[in-house]
PDB file of N, CA and C in Angstrom:
ATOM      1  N   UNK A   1      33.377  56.898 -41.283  1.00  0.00           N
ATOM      2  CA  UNK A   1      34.763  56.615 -41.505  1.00  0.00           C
ATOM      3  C   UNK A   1      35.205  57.094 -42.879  1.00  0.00           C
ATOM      4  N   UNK A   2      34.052  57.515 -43.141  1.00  0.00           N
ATOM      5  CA  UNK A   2      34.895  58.206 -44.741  1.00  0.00           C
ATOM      6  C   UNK A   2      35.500  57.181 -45.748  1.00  0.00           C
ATOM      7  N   UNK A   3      35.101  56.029 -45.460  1.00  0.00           N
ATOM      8  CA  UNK A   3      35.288  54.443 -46.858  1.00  0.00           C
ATOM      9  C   UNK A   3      34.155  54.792 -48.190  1.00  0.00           C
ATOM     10  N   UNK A   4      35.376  54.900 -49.398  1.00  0.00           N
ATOM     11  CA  UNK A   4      34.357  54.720 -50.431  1.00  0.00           C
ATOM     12  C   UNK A   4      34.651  53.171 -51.040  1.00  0.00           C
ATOM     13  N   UNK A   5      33.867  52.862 -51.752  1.00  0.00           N
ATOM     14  CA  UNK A   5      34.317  51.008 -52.392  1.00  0.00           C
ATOM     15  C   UNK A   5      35.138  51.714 -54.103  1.00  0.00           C
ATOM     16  N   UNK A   6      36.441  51.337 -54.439  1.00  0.00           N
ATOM     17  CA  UNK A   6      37.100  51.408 -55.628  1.00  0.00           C
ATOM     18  C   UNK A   6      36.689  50.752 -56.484  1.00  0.00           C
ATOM     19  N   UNK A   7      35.913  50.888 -57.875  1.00  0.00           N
ATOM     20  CA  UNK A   7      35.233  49.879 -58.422  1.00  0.00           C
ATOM     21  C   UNK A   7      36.155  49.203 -59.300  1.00  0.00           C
ATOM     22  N   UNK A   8      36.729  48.012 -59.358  1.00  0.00           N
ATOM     23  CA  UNK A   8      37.566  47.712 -60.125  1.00  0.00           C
ATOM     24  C   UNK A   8      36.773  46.888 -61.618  1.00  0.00           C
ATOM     25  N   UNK A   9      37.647  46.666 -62.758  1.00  0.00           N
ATOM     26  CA  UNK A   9      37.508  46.289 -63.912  1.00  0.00           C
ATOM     27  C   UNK A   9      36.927  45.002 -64.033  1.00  0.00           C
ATOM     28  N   UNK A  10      35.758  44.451 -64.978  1.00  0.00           N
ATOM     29  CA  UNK A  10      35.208  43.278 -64.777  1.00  0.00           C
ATOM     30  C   UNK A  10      36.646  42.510 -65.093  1.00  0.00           C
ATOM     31  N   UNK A  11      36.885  41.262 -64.838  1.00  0.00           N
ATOM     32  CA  UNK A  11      37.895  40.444 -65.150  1.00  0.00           C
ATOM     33  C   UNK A  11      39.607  40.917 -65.565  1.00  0.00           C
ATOM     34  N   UNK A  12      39.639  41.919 -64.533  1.00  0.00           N
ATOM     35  CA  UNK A  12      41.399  42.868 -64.296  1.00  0.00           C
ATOM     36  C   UNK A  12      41.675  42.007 -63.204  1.00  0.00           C
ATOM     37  N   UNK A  13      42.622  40.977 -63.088  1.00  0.00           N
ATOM     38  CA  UNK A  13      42.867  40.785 -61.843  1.00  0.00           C
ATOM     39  C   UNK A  13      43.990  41.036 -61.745  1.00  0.00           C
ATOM     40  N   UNK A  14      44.878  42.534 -62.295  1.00  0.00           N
ATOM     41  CA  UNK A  14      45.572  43.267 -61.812  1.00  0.00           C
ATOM     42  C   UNK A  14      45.202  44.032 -61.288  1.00  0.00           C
ATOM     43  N   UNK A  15      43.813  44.490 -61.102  1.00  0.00           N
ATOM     44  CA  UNK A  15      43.355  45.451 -60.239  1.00  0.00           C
ATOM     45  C   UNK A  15      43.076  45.210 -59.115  1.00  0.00           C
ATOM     46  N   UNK A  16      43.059  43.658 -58.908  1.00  0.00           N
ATOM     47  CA  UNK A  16      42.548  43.535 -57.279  1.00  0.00           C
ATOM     48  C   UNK A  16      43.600  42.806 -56.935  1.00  0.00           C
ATOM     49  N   UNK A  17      44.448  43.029 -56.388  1.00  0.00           N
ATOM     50  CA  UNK A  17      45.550  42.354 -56.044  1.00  0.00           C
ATOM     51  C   UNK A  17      45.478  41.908 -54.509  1.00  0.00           C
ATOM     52  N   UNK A  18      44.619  42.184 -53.815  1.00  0.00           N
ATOM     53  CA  UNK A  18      44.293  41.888 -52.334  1.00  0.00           C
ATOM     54  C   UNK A  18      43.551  40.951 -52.546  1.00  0.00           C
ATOM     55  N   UNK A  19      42.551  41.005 -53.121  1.00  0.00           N
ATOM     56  CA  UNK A  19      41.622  39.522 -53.525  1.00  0.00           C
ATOM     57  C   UNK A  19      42.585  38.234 -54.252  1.00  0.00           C
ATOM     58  N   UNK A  20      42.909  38.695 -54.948  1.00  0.00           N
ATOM     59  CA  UNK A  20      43.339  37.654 -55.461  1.00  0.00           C
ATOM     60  C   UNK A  20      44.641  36.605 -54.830  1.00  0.00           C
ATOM     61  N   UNK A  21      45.306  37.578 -53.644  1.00  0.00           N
ATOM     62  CA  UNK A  21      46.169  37.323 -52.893  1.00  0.00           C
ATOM     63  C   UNK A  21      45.326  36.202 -51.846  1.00  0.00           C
ATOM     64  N   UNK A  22      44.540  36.846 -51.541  1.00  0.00           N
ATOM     65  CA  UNK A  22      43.379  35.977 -49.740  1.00  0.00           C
ATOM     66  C   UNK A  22      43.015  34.994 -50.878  1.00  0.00           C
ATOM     67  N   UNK A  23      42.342  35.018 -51.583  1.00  0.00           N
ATOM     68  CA  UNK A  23      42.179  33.594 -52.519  1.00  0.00           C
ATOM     69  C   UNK A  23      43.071  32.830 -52.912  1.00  0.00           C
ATOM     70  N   UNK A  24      44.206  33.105 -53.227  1.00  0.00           N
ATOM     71  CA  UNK A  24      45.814  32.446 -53.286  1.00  0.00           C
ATOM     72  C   UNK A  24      45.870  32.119 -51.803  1.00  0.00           C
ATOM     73  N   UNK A  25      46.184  32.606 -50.778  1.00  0.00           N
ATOM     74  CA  UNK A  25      46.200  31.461 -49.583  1.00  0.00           C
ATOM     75  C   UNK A  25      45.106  30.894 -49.320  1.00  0.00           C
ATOM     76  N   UNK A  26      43.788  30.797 -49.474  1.00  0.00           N
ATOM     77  CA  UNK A  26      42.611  30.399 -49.228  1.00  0.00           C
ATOM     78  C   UNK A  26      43.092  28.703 -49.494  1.00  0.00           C
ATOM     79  N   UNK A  27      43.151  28.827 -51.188  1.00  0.00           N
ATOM     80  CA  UNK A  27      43.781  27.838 -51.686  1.00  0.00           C
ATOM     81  C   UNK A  27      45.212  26.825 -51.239  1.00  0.00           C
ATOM     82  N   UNK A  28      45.974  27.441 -51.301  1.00  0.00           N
ATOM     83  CA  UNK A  28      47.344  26.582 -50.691  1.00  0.00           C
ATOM     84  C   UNK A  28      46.969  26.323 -49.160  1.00  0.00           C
ATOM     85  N   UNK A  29      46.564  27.072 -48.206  1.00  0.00           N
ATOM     86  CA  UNK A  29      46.312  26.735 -46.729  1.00  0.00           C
ATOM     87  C   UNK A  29      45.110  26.087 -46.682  1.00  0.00           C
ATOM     88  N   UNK A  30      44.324  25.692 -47.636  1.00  0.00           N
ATOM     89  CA  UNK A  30      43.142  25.138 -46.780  1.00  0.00           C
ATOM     90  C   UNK A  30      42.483  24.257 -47.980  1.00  0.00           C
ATOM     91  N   UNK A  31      42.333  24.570 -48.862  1.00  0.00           N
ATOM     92  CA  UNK A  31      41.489  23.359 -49.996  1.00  0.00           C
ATOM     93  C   UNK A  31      42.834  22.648 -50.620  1.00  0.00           C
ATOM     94  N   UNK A  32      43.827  23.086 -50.948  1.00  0.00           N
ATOM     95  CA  UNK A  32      45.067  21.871 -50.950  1.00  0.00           C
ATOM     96  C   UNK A  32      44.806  20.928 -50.004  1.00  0.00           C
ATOM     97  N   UNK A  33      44.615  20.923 -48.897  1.00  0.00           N
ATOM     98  CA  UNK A  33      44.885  20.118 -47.731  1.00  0.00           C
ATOM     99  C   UNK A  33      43.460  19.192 -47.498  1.00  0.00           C
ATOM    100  N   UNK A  34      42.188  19.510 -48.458  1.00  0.00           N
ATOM    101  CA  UNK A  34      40.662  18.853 -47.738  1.00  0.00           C
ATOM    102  C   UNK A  34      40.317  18.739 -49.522  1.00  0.00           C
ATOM    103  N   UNK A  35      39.334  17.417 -48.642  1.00  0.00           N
ATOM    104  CA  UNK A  35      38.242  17.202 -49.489  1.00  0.00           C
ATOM    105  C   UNK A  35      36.894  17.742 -49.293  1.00  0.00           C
ATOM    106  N   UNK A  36      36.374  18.719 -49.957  1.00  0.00           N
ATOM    107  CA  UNK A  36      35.253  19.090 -49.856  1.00  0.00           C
ATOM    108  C   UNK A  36      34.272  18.324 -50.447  1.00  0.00           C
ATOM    109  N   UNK A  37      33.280  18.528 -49.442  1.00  0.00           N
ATOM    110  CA  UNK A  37      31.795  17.318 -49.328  1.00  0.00           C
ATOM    111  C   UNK A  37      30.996  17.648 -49.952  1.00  0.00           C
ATOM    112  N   UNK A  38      30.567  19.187 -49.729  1.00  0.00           N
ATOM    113  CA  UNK A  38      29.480  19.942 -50.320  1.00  0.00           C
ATOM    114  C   UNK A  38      29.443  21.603 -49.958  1.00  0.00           C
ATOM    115  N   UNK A  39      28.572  21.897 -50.581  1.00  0.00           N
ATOM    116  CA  UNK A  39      28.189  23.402 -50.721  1.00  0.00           C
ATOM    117  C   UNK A  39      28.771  23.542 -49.031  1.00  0.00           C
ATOM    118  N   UNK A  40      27.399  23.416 -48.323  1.00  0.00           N
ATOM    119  CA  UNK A  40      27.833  23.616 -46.766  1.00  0.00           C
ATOM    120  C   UNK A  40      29.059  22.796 -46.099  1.00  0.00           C
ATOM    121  N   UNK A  41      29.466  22.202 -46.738  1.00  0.00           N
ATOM    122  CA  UNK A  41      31.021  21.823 -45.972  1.00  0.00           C
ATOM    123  C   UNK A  41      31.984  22.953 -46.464  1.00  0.00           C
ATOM    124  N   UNK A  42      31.930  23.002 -47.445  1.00  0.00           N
ATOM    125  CA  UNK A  42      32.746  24.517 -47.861  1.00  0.00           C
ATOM    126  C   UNK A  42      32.313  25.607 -47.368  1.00  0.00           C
ATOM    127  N   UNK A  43      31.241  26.054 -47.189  1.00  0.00           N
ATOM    128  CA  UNK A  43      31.447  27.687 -46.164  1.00  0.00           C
ATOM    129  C   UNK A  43      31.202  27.353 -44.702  1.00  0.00           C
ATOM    130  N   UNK A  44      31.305  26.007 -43.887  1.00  0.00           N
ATOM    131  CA  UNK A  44      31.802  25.798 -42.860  1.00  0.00           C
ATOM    132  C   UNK A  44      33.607  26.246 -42.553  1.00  0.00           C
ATOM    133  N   UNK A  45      34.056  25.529 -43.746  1.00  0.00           N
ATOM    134  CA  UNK A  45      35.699  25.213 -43.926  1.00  0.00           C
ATOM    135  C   UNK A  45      36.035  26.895 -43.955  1.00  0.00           C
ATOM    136  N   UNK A  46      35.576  27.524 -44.616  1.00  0.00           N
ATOM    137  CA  UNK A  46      35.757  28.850 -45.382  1.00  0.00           C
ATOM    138  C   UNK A  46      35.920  29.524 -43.871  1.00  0.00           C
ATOM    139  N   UNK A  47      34.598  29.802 -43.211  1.00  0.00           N
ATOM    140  CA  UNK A  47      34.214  30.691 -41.731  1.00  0.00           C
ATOM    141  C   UNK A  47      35.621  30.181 -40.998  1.00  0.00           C
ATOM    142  N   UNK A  48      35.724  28.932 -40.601  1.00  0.00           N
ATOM    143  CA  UNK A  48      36.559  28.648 -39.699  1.00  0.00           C
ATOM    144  C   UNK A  48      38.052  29.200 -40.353  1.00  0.00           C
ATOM    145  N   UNK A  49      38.218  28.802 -41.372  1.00  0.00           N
ATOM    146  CA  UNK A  49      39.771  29.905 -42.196  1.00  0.00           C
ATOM    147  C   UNK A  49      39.377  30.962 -41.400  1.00  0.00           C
ATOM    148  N   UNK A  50      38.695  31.598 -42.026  1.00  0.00           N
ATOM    149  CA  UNK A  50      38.391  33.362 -41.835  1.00  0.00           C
ATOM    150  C   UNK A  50      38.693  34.068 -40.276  1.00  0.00           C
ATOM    151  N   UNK A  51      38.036  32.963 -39.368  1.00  0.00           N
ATOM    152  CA  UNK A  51      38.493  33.456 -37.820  1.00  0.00           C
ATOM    153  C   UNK A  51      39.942  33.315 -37.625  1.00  0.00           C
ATOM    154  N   UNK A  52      40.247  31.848 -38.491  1.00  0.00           N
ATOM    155  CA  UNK A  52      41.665  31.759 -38.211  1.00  0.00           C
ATOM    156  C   UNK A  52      42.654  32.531 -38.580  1.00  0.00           C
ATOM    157  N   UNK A  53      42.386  33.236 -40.244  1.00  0.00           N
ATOM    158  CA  UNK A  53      42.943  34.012 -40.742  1.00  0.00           C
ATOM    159  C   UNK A  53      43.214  35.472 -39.860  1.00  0.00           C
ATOM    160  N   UNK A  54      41.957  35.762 -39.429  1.00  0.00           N
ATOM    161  CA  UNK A  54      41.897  37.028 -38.686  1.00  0.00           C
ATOM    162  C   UNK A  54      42.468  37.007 -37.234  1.00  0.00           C
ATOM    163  N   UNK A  55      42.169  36.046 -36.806  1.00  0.00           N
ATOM    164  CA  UNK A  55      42.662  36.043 -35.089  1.00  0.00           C
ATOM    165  C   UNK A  55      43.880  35.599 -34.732  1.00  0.00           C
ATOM    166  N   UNK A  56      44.289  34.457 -35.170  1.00  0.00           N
ATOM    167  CA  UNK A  56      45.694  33.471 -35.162  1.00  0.00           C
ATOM    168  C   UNK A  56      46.886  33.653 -35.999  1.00  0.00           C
ATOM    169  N   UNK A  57      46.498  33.178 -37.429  1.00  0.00           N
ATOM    170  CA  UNK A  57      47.605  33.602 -38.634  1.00  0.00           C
ATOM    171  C   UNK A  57      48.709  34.964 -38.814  1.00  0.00           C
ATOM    172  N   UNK A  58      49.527  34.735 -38.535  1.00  0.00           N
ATOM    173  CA  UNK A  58      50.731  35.984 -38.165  1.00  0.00           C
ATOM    174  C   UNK A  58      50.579  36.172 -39.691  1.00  0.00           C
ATOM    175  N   UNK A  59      51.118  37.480 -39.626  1.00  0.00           N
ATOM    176  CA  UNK A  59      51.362  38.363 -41.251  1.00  0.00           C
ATOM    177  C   UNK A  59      52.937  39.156 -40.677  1.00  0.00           C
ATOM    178  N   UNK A  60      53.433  38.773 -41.802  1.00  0.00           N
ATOM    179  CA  UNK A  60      54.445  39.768 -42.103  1.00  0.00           C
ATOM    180  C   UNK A  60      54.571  41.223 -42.081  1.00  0.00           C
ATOM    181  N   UNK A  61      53.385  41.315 -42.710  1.00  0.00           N
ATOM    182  CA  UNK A  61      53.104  43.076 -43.067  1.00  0.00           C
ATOM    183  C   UNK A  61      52.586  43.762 -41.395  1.00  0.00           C
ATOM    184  N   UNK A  62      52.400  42.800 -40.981  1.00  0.00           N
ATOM    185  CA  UNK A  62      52.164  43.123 -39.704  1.00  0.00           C
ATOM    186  C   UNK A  62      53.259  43.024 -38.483  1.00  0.00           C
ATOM    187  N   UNK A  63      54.002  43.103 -38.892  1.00  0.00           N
ATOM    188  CA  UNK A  63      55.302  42.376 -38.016  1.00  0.00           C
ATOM    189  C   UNK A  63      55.652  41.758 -37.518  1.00  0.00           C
ATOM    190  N   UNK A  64      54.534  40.418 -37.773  1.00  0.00           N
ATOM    191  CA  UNK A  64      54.350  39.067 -37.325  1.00  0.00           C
ATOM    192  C   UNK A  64      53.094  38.852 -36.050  1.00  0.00           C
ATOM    193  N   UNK A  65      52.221  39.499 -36.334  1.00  0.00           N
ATOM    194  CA  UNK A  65      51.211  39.802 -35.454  1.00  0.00           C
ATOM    195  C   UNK A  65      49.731  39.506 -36.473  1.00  0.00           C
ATOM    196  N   UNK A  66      48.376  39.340 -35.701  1.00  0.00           N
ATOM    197  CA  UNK A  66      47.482  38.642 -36.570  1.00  0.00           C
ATOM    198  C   UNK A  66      46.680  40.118 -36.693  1.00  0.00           C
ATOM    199  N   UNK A  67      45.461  39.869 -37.434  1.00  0.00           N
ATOM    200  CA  UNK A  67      44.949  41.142 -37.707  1.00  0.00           C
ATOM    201  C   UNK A  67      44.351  41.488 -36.658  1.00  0.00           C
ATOM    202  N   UNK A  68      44.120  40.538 -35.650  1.00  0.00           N
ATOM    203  CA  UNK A  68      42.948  40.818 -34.761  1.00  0.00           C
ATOM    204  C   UNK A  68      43.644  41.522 -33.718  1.00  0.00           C
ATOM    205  N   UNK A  69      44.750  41.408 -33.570  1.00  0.00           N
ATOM    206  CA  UNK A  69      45.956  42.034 -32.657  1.00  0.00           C
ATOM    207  C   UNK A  69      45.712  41.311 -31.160  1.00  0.00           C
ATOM    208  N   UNK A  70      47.101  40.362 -30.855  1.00  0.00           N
ATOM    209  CA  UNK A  70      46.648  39.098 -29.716  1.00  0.00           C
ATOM    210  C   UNK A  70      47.902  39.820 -29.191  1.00  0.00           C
ATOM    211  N   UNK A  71      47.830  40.013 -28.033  1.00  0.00           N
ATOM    212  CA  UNK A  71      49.350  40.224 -26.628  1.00  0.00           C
ATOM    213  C   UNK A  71      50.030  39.459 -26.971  1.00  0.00           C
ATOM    214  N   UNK A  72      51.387  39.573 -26.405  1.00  0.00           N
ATOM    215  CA  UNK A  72      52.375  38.430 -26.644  1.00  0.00           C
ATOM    216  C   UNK A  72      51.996  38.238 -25.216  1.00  0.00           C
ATOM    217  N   UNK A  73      52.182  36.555 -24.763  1.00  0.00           N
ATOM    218  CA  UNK A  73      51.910  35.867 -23.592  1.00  0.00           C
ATOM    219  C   UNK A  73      53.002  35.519 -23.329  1.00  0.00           C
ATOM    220  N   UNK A  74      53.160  35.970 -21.991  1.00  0.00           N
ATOM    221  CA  UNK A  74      54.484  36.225 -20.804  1.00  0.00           C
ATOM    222  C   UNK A  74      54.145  34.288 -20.376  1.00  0.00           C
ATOM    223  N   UNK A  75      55.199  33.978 -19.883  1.00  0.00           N
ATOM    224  CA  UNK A  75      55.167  32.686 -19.477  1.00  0.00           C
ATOM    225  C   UNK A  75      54.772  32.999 -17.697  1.00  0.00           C
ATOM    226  N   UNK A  76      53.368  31.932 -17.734  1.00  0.00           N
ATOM    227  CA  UNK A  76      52.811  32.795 -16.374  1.00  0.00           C
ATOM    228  C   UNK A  76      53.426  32.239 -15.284  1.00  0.00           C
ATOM    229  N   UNK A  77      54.448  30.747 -14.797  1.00  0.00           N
ATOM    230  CA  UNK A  77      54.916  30.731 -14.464  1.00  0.00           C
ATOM    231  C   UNK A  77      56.180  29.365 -15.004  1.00  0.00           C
ATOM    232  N   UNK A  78      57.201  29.745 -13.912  1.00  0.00           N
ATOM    233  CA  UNK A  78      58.448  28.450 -14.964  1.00  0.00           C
ATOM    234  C   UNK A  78      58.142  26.767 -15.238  1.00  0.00           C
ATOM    235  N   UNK A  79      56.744  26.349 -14.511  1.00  0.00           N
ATOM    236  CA  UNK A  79      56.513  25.108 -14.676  1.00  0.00           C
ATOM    237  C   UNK A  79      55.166  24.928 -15.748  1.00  0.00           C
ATOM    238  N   UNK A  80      54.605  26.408 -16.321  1.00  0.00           N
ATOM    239  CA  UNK A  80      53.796  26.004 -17.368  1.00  0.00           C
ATOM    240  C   UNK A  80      54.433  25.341 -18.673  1.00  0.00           C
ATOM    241  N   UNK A  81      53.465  24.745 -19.146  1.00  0.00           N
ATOM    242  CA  UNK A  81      53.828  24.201 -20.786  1.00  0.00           C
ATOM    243  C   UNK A  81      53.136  24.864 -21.708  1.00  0.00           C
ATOM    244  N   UNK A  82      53.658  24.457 -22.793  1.00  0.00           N
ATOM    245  CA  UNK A  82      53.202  24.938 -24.176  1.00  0.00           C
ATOM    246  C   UNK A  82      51.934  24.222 -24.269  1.00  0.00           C
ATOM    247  N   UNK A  83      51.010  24.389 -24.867  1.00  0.00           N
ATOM    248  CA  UNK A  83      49.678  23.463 -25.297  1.00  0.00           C
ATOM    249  C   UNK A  83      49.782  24.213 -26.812  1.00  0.00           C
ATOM    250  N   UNK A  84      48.988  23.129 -27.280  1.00  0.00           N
ATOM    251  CA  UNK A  84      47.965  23.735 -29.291  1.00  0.00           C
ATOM    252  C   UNK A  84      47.155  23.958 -29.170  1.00  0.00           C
ATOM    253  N   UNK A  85      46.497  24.658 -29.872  1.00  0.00           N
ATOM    254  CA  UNK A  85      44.866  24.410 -30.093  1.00  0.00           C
ATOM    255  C   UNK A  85      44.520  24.434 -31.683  1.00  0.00           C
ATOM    256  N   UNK A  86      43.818  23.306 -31.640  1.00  0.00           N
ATOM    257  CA  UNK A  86      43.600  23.220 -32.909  1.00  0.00           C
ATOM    258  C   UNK A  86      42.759  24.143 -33.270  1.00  0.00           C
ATOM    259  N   UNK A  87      43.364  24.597 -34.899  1.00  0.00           N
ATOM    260  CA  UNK A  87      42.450  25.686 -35.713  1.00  0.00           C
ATOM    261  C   UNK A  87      41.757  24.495 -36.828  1.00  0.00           C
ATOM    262  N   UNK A  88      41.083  24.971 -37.782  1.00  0.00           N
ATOM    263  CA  UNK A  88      40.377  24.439 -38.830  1.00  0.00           C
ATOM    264  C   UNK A  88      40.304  23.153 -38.875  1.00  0.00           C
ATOM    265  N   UNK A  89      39.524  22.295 -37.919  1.00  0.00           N
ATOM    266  CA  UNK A  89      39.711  21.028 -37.786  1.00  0.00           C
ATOM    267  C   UNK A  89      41.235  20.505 -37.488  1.00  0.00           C
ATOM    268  N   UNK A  90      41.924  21.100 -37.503  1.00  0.00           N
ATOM    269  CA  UNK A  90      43.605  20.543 -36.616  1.00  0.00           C
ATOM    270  C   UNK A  90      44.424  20.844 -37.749  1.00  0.00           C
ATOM    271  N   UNK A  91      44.295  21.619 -39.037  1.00  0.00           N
ATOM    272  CA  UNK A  91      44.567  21.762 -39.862  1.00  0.00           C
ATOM    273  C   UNK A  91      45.957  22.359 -39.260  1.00  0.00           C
ATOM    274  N   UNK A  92      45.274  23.696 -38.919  1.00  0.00           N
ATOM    275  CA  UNK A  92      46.451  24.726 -38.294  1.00  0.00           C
ATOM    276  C   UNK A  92      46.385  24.584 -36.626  1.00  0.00           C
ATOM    277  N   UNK A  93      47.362  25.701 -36.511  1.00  0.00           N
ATOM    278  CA  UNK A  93      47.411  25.107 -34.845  1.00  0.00           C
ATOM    279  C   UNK A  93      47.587  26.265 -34.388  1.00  0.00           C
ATOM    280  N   UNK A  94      47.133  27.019 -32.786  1.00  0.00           N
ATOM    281  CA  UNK A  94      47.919  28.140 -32.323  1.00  0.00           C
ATOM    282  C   UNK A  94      48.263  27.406 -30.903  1.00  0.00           C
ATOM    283  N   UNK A  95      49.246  28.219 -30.661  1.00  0.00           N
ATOM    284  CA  UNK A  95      49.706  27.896 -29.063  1.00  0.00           C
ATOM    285  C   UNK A  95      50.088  28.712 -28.098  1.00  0.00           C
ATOM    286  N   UNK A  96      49.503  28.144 -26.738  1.00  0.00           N
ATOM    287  CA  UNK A  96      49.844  28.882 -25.756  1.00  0.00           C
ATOM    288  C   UNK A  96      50.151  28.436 -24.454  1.00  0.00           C
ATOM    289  N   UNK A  97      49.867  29.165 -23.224  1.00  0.00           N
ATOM    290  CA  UNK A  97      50.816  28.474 -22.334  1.00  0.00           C
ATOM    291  C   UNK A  97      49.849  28.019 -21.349  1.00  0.00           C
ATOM    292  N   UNK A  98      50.321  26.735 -20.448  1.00  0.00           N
ATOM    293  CA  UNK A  98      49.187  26.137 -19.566  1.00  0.00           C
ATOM    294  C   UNK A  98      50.011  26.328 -18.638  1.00  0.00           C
ATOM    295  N   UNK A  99      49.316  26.573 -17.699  1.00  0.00           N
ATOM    296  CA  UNK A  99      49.865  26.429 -16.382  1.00  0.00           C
ATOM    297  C   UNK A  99      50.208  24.845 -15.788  1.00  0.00           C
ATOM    298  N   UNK A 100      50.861  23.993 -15.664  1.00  0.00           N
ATOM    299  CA  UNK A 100      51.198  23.018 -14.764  1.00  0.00           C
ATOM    300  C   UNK A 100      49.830  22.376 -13.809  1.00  0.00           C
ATOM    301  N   UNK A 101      49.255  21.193 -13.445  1.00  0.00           N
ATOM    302  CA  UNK A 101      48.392  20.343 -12.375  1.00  0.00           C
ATOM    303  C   UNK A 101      49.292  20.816 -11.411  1.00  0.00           C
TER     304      UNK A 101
END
């Protein structure tokens, strides 16, 4: 793929402005909101962000679409409902459509 790594400046964090951005929401979406227990409760918390971040979480820059790129879901018929599913322990939420009993 032709990726080289840009080596940025020890302690420039004008140079990494993508890092420092995913660590800025890391923070407000997910350790604002918890108490962390320990080492391994934090890169439990962390992984589960990360899927969420990637699969669920709409971006702007994306045109409101996640990175992982999800279909928009047609309503499969007029008596389904909405359901949640909880993300990061129920932190966040995505939703979709159930079909009706």
């Amino acid at each position: 793929m032709s990726i080289e790594p840009v080596w940025t400046g020890f302690r420039c964090p004008w140079q990494n402005g993508v890092a420092k951005r995913f660590v800025a929401t890391v923070r407000r979406e997910l350790l604002d909101h918890v108490i962390v227990l320990s080492d391994r409760h934090l890169r439990s918390l962390l992984a589960e962000f990360v899927a969420y971040y990637l699969a669920d979480r709409t971006h702007l820059a994306l045109d409101k679409d996640a990175p992982a790129r999800r279909p928009v879901e047609p309503r499969p018929c007029p008596t389904s409902r909405v359901v949640e599913l909880p993300r990061v322990g129920g932190l966040h939420r995505r939703y979709t459509w159930r079909r009706a009993a």
